[in-house]
Each structure stands twice: as structure tokens, then as C-alpha cells.
Protein backbone atom coordinates (compact mmCIF):
# COMPACT_ATOMS: atom_id res chain seq x y z
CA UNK A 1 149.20 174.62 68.99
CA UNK A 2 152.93 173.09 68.71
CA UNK A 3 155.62 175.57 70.20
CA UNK A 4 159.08 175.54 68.66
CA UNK A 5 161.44 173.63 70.81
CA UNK A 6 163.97 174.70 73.14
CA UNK A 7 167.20 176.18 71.47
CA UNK A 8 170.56 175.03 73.05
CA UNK A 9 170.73 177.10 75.68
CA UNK A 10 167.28 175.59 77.17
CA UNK A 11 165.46 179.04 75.61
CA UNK A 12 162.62 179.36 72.98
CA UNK A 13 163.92 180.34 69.36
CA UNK A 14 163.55 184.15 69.22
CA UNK A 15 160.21 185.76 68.99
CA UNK A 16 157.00 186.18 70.39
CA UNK A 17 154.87 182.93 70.98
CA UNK A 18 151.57 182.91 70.74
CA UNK A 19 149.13 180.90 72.93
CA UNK A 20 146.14 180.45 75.34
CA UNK A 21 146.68 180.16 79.08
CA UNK A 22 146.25 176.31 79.16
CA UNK A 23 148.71 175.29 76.23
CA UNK A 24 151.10 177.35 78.88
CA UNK A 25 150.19 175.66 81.23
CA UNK A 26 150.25 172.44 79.43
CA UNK A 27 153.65 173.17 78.19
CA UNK A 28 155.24 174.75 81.74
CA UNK A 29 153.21 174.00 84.23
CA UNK A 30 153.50 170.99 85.91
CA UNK A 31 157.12 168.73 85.75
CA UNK A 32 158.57 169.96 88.99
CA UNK A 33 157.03 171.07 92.10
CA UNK A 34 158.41 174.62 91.70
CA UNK A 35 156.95 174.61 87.96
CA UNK A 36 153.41 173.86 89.91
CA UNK A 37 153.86 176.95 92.90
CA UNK A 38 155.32 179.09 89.77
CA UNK A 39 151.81 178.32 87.35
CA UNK A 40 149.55 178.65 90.85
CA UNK A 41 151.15 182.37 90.91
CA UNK A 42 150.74 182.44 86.92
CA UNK A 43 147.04 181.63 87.19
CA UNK A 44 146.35 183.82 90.46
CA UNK A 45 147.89 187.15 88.93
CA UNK A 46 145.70 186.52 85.65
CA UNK A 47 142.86 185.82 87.58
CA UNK A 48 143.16 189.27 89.35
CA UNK A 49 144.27 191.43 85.95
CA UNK A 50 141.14 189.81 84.51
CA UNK A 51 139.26 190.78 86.95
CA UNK A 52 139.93 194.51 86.22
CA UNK A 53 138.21 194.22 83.02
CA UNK A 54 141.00 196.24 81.65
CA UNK A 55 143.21 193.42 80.67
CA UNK A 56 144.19 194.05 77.22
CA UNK A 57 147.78 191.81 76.36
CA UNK A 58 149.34 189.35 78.71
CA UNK A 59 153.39 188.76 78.12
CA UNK A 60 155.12 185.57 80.12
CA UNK A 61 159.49 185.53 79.56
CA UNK A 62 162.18 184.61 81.84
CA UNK A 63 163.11 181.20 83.27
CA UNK A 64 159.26 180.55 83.42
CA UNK A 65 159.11 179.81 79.45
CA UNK A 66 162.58 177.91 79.58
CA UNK A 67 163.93 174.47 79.95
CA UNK A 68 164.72 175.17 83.16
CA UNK A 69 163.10 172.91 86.10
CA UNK A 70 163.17 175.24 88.62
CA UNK A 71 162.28 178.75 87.75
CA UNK A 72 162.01 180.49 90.96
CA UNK A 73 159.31 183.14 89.91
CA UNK A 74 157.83 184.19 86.80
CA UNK A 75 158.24 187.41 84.75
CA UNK A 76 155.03 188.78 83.58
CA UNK A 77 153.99 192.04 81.79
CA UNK A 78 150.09 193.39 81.95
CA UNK A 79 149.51 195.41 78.88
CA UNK A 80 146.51 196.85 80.18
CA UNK A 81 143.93 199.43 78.18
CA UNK A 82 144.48 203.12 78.21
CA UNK A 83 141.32 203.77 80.38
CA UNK A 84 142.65 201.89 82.89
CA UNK A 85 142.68 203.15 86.46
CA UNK A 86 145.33 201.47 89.13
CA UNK A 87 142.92 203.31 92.00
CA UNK A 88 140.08 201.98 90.98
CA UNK A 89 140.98 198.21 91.84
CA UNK A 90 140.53 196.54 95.53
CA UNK A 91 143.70 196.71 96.92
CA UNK A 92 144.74 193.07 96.43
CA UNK A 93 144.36 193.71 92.35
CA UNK A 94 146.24 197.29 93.09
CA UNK A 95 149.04 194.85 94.69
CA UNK A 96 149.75 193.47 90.42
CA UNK A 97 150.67 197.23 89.52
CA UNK A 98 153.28 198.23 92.52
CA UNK A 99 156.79 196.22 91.46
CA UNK A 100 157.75 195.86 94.94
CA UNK A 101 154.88 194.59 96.70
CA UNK A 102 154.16 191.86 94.07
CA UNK A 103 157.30 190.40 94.31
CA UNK A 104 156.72 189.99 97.52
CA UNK A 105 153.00 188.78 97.53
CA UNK A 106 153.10 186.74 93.94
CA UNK A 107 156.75 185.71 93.89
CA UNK A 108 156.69 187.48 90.21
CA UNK A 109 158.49 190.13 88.70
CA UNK A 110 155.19 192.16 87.24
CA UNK A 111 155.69 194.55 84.66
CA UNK A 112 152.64 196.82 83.42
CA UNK A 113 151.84 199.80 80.80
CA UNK A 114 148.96 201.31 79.04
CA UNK A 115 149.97 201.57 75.45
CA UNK A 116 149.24 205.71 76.05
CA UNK A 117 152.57 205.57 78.41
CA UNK A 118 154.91 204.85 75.43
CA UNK A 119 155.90 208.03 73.56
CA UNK A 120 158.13 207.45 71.08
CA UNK A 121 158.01 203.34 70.37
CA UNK A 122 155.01 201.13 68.91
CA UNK A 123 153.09 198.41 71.56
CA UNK A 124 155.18 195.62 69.51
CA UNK A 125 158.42 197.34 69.65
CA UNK A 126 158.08 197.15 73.40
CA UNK A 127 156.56 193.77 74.16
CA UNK A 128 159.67 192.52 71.70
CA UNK A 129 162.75 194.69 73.59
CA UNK A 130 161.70 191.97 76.42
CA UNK A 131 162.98 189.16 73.96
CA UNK A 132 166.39 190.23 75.04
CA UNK A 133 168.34 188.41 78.05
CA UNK A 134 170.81 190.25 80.52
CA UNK A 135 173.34 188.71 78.41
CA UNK A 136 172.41 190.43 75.16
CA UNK A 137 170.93 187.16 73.62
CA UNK A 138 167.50 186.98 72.37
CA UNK A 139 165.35 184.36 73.40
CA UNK A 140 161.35 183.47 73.21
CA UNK A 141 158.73 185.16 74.99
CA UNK A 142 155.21 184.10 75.31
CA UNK A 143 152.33 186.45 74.48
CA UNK A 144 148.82 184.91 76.29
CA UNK A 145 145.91 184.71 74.35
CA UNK A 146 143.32 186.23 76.32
């Protein structure tokens, strides 16, 4: 599957991009060293969401799905299914759902929500409020074809 190129500020045109885990990884895994450790955390934290058998969307944005050779960490958000229970995982899967303690085991900034958790916005609606930088741009995200 061809993905739209870069847009001048090194970002994917505005949207949501859809793919499977190896055209990512084809696409931003492996120029730099960092790009490499980055996609090893990538592949780890699917691994483990997968695992739960709960896994229902996976979202990639940030400097991961950028021009940019040295994205420092990787910005990921688990849509997971409604009858999805955070205490019944082993507690390195638990470690994906608790913000701070990812960061510091994956090196990821890991987002997650059962679709039941939004009251007054649709699934899309919130997967696409993510297209929007801290600069008020809009950029490309990357939804994960599981």
C-alpha cells in the first residue's frame, strides 16, 4: 500500500492512514538507529496488547510517523474492546495501560480507551482529535491494521 508523502513540514497530509504493522515498519522502521530502538518498542507494546485478546484498534502519531530521523519515542493509542479488563492482564501487559509507568518501561507515550468510556463523541471523532499537533496544525496519523 503507497502512503502519501511527507508534507513540508516533514508530516503526513492530514488524515488517518491506514496500514498493517509491516508496511509501518517498512516505511519507519529502520533508517536510523533510533528509528530501529523506536519500532523494537513499537513491536514489543503490540505484541503485549495482542496478547490481551482485547485488542480492538491500534493508532501510531507523533514524530514516529514523520520525516523526522530521530523520534525519541513513539505515541501510541490502544483502542481496546469494551469487555476489556486492565486487572485481568500479568502485570507486564497491565504496565501498557498506566501512562506513567510505560513511559518509563516502553519509552512511549501510551494512550488507551474502550469505546464505552466516550460519552458524548463517536470512536472516529476521537481517534481523529489526535490528528492535531500542539501547534494547532493537523497532520497524519496512522491507524494499524490488526
Amino acid at each position: 500500500m503507497a502512503l502519501a508523502e511527507f508534507n513540508s513540514a516533514g508530516d503526513l497530509p492530514e488524515g488517518v492512514h491506514r496500514m498493517t504493522l509491516n508496511e509501518l515498519v517498512a516505511r519507519f522502521g529502520g533508517e536510523t538507529s533510533e528509528r530501529k530502538n523506536v519500532t523494537a518498542r513499537l513491536m514489543e507494546i503490540q505484541r503485549l496488547a495482542r496478547s490481551t485478546g482485547k485488542l480492538a484498534r491500534l493508532i501510531v502519531f507523533g514524530s514516529y510517523v514523520t520525516a523526522k530521523p530521530a523520534p525519541r519515542d513513539i505515541d501510541i493509542i490502544l483502542i481496546m474492546r469494551d469487555d476489556f479488563d486492565m486487572q485481568a492482564c500479568d502485570a507486564p501487559t497491565r504496565t501498557l495501560f498506566e501512562h506513567g509507568p510505560a513511559q518509563q518501561r516502553f519509552g512511549a507515550s501510551l494512550f488507551w480507551i474502550r469505546p464505552a468510556m466516550l460519552l458524548n463523541e463517536s470512536l472516529d471523532s476521537f481517534i481523529a482529535h489526535w490528528q492535531i499537533k500542539r501547534d494547532g496544525n493537523r497532520r497524519g496519523i496512522v491507524e494499524v491494521i490488526l
